[in-house]
Each structure stands twice: as structure tokens, then as C-alpha cells.
PDB file of N, CA and C in Angstrom:
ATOM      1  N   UNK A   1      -4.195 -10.506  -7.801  1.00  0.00           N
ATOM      2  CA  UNK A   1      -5.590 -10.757  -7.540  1.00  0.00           C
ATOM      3  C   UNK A   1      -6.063  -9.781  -6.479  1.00  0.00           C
ATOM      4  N   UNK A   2      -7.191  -9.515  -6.361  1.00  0.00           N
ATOM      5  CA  UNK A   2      -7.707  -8.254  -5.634  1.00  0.00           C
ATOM      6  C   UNK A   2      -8.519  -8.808  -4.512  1.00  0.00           C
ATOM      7  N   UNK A   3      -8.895  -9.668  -5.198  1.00  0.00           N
ATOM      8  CA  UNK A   3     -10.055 -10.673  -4.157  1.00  0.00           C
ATOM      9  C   UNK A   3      -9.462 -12.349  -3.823  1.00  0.00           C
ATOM     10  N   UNK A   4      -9.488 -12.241  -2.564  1.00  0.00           N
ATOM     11  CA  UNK A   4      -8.834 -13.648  -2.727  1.00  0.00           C
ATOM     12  C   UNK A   4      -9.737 -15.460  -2.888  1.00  0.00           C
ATOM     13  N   UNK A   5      -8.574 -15.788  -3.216  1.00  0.00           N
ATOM     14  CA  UNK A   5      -9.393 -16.842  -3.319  1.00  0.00           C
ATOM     15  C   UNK A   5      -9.515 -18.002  -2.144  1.00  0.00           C
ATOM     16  N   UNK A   6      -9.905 -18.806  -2.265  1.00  0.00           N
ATOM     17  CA  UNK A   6     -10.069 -19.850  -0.735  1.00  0.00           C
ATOM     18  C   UNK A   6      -8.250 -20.862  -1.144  1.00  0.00           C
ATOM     19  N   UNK A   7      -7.677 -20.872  -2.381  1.00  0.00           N
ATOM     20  CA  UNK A   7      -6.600 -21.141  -2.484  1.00  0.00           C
ATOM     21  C   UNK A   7      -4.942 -20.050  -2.009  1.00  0.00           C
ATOM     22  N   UNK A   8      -5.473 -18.617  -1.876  1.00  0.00           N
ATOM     23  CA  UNK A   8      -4.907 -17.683  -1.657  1.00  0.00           C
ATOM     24  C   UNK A   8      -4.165 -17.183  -0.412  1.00  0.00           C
ATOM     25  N   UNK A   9      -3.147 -17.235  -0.309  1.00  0.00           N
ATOM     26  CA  UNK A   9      -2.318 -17.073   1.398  1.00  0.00           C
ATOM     27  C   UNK A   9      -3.165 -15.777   1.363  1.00  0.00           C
ATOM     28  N   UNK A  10      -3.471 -15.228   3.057  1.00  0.00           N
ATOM     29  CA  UNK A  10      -4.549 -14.186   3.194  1.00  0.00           C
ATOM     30  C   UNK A  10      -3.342 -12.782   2.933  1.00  0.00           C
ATOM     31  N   UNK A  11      -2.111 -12.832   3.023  1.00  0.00           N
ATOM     32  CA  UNK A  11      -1.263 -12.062   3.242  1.00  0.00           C
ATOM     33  C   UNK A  11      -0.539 -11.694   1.941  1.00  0.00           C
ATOM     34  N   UNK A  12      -1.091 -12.397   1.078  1.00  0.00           N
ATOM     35  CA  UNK A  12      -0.101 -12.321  -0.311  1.00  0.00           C
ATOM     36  C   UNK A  12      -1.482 -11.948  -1.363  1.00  0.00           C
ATOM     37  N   UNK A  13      -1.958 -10.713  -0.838  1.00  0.00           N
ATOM     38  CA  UNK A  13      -3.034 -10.399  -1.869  1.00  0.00           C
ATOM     39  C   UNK A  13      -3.381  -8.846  -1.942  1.00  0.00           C
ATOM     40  N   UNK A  14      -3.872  -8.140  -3.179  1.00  0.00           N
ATOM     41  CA  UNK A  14      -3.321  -6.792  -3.021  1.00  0.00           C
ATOM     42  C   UNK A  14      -3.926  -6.045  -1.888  1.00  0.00           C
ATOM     43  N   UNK A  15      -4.943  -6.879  -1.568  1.00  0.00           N
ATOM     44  CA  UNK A  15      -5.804  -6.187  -0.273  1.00  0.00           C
ATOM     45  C   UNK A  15      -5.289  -5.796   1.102  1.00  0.00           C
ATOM     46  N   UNK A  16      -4.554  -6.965   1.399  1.00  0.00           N
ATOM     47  CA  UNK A  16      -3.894  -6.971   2.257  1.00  0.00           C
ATOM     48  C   UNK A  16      -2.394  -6.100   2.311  1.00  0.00           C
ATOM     49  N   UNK A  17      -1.810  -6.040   1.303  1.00  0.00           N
ATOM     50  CA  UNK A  17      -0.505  -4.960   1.124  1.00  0.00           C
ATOM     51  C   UNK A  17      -1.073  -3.579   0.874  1.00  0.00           C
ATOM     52  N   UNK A  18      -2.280  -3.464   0.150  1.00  0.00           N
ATOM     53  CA  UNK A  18      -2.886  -2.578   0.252  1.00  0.00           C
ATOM     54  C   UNK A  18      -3.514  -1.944   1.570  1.00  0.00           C
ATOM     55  N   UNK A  19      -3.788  -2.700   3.157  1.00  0.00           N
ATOM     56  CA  UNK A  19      -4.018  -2.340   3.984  1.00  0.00           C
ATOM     57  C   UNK A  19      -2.726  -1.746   5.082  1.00  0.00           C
ATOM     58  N   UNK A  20      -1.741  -2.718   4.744  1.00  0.00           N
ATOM     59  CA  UNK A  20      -0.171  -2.891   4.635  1.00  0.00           C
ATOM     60  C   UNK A  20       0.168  -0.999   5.010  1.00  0.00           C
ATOM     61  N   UNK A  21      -0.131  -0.493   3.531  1.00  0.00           N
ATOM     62  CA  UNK A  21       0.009   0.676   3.114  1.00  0.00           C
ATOM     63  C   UNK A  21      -0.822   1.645   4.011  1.00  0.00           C
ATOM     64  N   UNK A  22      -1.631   1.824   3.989  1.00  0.00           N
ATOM     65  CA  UNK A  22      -2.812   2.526   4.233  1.00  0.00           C
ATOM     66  C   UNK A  22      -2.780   2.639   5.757  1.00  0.00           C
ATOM     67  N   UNK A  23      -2.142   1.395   6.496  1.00  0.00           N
ATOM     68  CA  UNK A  23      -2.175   1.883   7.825  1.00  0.00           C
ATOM     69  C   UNK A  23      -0.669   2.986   8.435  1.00  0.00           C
ATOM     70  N   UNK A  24       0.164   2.455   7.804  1.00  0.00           N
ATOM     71  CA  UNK A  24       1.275   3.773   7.955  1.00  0.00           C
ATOM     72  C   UNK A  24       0.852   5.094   7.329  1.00  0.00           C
ATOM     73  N   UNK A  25       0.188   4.930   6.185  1.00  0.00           N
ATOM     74  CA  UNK A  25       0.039   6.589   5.579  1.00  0.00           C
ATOM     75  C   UNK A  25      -0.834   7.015   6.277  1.00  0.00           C
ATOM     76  N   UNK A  26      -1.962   6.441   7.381  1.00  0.00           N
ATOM     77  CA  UNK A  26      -2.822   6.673   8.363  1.00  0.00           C
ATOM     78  C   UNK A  26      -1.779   7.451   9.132  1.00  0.00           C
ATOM     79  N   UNK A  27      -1.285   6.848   9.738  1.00  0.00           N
ATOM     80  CA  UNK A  27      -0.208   6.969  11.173  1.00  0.00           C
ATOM     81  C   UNK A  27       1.133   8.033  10.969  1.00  0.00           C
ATOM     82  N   UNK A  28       1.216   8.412   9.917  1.00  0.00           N
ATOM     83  CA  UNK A  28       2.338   9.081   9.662  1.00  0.00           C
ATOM     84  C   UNK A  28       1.736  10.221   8.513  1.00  0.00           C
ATOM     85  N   UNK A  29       1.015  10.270   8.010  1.00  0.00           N
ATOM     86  CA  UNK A  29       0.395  11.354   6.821  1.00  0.00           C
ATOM     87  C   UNK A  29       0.935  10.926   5.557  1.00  0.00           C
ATOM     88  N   UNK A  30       2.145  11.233   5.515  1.00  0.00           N
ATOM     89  CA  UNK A  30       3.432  10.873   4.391  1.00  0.00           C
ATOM     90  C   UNK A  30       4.250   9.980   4.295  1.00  0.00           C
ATOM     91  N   UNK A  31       4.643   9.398   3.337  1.00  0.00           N
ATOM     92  CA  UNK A  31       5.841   8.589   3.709  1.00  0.00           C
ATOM     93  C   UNK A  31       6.631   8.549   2.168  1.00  0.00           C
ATOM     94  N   UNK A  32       7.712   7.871   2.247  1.00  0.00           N
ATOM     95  CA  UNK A  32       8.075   8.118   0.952  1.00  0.00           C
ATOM     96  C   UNK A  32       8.327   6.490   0.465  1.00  0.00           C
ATOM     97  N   UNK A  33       8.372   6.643  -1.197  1.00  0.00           N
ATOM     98  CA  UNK A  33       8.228   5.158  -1.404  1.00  0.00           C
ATOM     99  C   UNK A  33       9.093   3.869  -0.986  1.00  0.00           C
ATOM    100  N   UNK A  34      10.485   4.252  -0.908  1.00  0.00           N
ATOM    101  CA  UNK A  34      11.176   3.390  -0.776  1.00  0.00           C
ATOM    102  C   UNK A  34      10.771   2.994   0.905  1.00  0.00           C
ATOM    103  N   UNK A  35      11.151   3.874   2.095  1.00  0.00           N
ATOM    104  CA  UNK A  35      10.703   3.845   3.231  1.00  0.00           C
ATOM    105  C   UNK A  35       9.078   2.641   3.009  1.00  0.00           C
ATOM    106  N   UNK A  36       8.011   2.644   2.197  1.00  0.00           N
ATOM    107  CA  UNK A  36       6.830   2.034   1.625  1.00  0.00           C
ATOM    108  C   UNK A  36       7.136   0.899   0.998  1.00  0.00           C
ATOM    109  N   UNK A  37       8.253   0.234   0.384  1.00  0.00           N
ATOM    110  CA  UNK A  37       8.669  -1.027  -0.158  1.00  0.00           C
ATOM    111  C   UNK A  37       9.226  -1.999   1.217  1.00  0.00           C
ATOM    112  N   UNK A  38       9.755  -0.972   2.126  1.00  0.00           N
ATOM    113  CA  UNK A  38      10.623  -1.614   3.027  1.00  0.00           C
ATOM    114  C   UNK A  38       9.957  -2.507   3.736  1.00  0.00           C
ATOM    115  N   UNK A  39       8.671  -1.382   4.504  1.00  0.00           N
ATOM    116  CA  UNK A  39       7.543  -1.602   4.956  1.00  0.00           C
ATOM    117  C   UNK A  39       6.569  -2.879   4.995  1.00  0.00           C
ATOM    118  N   UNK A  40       6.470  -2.761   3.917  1.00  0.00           N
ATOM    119  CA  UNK A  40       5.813  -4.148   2.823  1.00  0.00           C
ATOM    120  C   UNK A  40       6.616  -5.375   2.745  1.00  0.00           C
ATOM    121  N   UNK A  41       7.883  -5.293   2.408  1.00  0.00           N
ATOM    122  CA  UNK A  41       8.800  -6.585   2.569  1.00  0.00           C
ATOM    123  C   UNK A  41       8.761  -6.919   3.983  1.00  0.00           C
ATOM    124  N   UNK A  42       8.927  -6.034   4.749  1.00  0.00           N
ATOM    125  CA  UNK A  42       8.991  -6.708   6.471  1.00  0.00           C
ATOM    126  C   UNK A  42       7.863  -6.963   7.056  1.00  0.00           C
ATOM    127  N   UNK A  43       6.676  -6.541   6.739  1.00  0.00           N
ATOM    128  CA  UNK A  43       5.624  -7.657   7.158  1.00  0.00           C
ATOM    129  C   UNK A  43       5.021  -8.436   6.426  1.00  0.00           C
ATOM    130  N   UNK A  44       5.225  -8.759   5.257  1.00  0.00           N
ATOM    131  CA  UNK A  44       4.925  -9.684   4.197  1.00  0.00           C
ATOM    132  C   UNK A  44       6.415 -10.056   3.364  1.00  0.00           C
ATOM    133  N   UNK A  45       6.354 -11.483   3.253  1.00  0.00           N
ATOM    134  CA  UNK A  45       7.938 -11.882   2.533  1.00  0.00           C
ATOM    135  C   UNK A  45       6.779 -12.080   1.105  1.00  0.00           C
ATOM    136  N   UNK A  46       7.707 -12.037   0.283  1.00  0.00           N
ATOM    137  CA  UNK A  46       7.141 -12.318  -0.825  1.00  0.00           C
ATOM    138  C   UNK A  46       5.938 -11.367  -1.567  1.00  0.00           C
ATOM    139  N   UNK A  47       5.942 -10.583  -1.157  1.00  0.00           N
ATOM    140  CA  UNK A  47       4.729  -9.991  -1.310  1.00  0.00           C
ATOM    141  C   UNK A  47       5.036  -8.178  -2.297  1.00  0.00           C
ATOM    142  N   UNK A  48       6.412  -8.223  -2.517  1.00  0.00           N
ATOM    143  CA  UNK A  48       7.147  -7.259  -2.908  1.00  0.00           C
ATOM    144  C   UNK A  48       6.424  -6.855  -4.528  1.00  0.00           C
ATOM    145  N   UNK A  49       6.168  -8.220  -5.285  1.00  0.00           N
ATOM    146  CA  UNK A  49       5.515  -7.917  -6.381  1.00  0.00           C
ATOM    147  C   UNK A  49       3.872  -7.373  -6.335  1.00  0.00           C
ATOM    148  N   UNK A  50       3.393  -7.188  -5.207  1.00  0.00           N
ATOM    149  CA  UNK A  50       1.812  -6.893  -5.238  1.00  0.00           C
ATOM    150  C   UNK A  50       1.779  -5.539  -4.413  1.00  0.00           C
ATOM    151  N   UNK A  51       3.108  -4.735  -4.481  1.00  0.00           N
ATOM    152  CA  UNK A  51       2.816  -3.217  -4.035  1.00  0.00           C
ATOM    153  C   UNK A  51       2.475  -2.413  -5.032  1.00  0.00           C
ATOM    154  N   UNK A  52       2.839  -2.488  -6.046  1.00  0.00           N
ATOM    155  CA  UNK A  52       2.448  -1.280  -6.978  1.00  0.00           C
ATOM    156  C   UNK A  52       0.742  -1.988  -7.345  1.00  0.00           C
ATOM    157  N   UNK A  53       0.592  -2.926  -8.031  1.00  0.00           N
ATOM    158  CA  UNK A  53      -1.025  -3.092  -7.611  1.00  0.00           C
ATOM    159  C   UNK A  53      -1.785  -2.507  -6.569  1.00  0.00           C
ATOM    160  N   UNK A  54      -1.517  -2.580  -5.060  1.00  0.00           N
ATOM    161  CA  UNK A  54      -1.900  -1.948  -4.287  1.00  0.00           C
ATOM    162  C   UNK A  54      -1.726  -0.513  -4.225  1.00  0.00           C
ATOM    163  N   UNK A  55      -0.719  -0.066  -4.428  1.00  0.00           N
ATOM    164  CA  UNK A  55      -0.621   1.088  -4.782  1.00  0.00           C
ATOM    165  C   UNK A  55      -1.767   2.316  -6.108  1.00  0.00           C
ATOM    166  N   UNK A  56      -1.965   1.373  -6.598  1.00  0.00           N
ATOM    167  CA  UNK A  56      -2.476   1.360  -8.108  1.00  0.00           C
ATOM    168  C   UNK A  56      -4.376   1.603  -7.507  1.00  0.00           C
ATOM    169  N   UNK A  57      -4.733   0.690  -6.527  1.00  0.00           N
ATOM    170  CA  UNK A  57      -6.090   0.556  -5.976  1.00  0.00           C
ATOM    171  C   UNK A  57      -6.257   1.310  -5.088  1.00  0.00           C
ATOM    172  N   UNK A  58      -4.811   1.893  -4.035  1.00  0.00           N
ATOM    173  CA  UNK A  58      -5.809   2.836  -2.897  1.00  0.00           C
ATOM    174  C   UNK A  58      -5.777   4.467  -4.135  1.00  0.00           C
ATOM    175  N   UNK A  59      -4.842   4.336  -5.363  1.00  0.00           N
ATOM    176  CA  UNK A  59      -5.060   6.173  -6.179  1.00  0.00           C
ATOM    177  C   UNK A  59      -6.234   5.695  -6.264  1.00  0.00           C
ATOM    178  N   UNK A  60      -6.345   4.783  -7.182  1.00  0.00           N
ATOM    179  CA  UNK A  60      -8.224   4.612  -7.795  1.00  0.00           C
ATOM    180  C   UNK A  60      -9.615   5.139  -6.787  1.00  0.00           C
ATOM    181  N   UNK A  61      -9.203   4.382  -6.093  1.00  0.00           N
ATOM    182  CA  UNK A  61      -9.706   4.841  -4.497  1.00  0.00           C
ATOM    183  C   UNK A  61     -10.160   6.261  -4.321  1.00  0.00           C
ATOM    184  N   UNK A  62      -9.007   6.802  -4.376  1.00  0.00           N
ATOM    185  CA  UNK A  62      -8.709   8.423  -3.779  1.00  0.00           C
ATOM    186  C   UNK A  62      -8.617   8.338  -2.569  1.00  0.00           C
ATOM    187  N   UNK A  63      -7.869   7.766  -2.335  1.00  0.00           N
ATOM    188  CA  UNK A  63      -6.982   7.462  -0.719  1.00  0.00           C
ATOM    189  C   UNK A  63      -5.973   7.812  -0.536  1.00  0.00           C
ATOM    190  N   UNK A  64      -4.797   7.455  -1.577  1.00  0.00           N
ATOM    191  CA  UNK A  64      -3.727   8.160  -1.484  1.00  0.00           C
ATOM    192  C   UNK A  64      -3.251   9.156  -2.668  1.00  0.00           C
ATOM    193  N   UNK A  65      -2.309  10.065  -2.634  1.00  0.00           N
ATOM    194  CA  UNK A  65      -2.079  11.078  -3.784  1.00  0.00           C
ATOM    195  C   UNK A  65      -0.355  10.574  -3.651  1.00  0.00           C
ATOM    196  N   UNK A  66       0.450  11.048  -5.030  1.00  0.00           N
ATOM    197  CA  UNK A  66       1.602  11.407  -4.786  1.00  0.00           C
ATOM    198  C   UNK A  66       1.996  12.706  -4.846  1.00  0.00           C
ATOM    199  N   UNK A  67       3.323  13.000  -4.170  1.00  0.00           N
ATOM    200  CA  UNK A  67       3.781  14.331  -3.935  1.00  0.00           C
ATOM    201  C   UNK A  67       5.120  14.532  -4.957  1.00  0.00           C
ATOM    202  N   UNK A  68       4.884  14.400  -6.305  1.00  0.00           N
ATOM    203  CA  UNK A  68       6.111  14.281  -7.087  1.00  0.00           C
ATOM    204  C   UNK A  68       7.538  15.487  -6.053  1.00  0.00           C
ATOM    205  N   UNK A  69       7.524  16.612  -5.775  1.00  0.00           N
ATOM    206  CA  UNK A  69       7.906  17.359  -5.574  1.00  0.00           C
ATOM    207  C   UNK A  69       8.757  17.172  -4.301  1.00  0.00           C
ATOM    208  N   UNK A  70       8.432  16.130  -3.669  1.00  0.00           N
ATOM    209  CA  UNK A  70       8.705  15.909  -2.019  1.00  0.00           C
ATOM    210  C   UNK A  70       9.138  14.066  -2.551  1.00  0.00           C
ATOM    211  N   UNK A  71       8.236  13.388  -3.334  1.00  0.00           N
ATOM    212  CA  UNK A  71       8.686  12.147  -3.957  1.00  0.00           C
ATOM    213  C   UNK A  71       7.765  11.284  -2.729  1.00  0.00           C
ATOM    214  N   UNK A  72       7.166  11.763  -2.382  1.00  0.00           N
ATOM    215  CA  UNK A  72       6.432  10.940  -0.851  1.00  0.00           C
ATOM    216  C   UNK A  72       4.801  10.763  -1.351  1.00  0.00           C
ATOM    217  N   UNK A  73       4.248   9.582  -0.982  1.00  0.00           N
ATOM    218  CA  UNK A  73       2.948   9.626  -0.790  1.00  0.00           C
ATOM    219  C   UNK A  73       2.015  10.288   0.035  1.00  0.00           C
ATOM    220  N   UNK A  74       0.985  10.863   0.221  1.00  0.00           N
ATOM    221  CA  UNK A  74       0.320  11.329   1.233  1.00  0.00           C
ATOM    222  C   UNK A  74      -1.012  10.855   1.622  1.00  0.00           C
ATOM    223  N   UNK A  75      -1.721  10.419   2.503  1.00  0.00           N
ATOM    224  CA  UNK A  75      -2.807   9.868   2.794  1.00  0.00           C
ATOM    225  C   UNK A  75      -3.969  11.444   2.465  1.00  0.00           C
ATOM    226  N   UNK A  76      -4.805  11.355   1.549  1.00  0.00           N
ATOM    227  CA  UNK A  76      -5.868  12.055   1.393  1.00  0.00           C
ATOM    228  C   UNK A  76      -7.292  11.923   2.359  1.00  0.00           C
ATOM    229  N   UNK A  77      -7.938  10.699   2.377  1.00  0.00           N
ATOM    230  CA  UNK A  77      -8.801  10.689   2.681  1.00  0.00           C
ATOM    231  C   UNK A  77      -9.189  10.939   3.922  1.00  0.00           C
ATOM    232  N   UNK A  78     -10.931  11.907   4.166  1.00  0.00           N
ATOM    233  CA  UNK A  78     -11.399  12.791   5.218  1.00  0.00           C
ATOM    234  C   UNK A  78     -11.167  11.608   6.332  1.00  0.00           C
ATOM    235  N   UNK A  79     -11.006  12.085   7.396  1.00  0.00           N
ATOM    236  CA  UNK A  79     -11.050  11.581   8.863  1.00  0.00           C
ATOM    237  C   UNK A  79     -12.722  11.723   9.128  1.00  0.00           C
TER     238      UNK A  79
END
């Protein structure tokens, strides 16, 4: 779910793993995925199945790119 609902833990929603994300690729430029699963499991339990969704919404976005070549994500968007 993308939007949560008033039944919805605030932490178990793609928005939130999606912010999850977005603040390390802020803070670091790059990161690579697994280092990005780890991430996600340790501040959210359970929440392991709603990374690639999130993942899926900040490309749509154009927030983040991948770096097949390096295997790392990179934060795109202007400062």
C-alpha cells in the first residue's frame, strides 16, 4: 500500500521504507543494494517485503537511478 490507512502500522508502508531509503542515498550518494536491505530490516522488522515497492516509487519518481556497472544505487535528484 502506498498510502496508509488509519488501520496501517505508520512504519510498515512503502512510504515510509521508501523514506527509509532516500535518507541514506541522501547522506551517502550511493549505496549498494544489499548494504539497502540491511538498512531497511534494522529500522523496520518486518518490513523486508515493501523494499522493492519502494524502490519501484522513488525510480518512478526520478529520485533514484541504478548503477548496473558498480551494482549500487545512486541518489539523482537536484539539491
Amino acid at each position: 500500500m502506498i498510502r496508509p490507512s488509519k488501520h496501517a502500522h505508520p512504519d510498515l508502508t512503502v512510504m515510509s521504507v521508501a523514506t527509509v531509503i532516500l535518507e541514506r542515498l541522501k547522506a551517502k550518494r550511493t549505496e549498494t543494494y544489499a548494504d539497502l536491505v540491511i538498512l531497511v530490516e534494522k529500522r523496520t522488522k518486518n518490513a523486508k517485503t515493501l523494499f522493492l515497492p519502494a524502490l519501484n516509487l522513488l525510480f518512478i519518481l526520478g529520485l533514484i537511478r541504478y548503477l548496473p556497472k558498480a551494482d549500487r544505487f545512486e541518489y539523482t535528484a537536484q539539491s
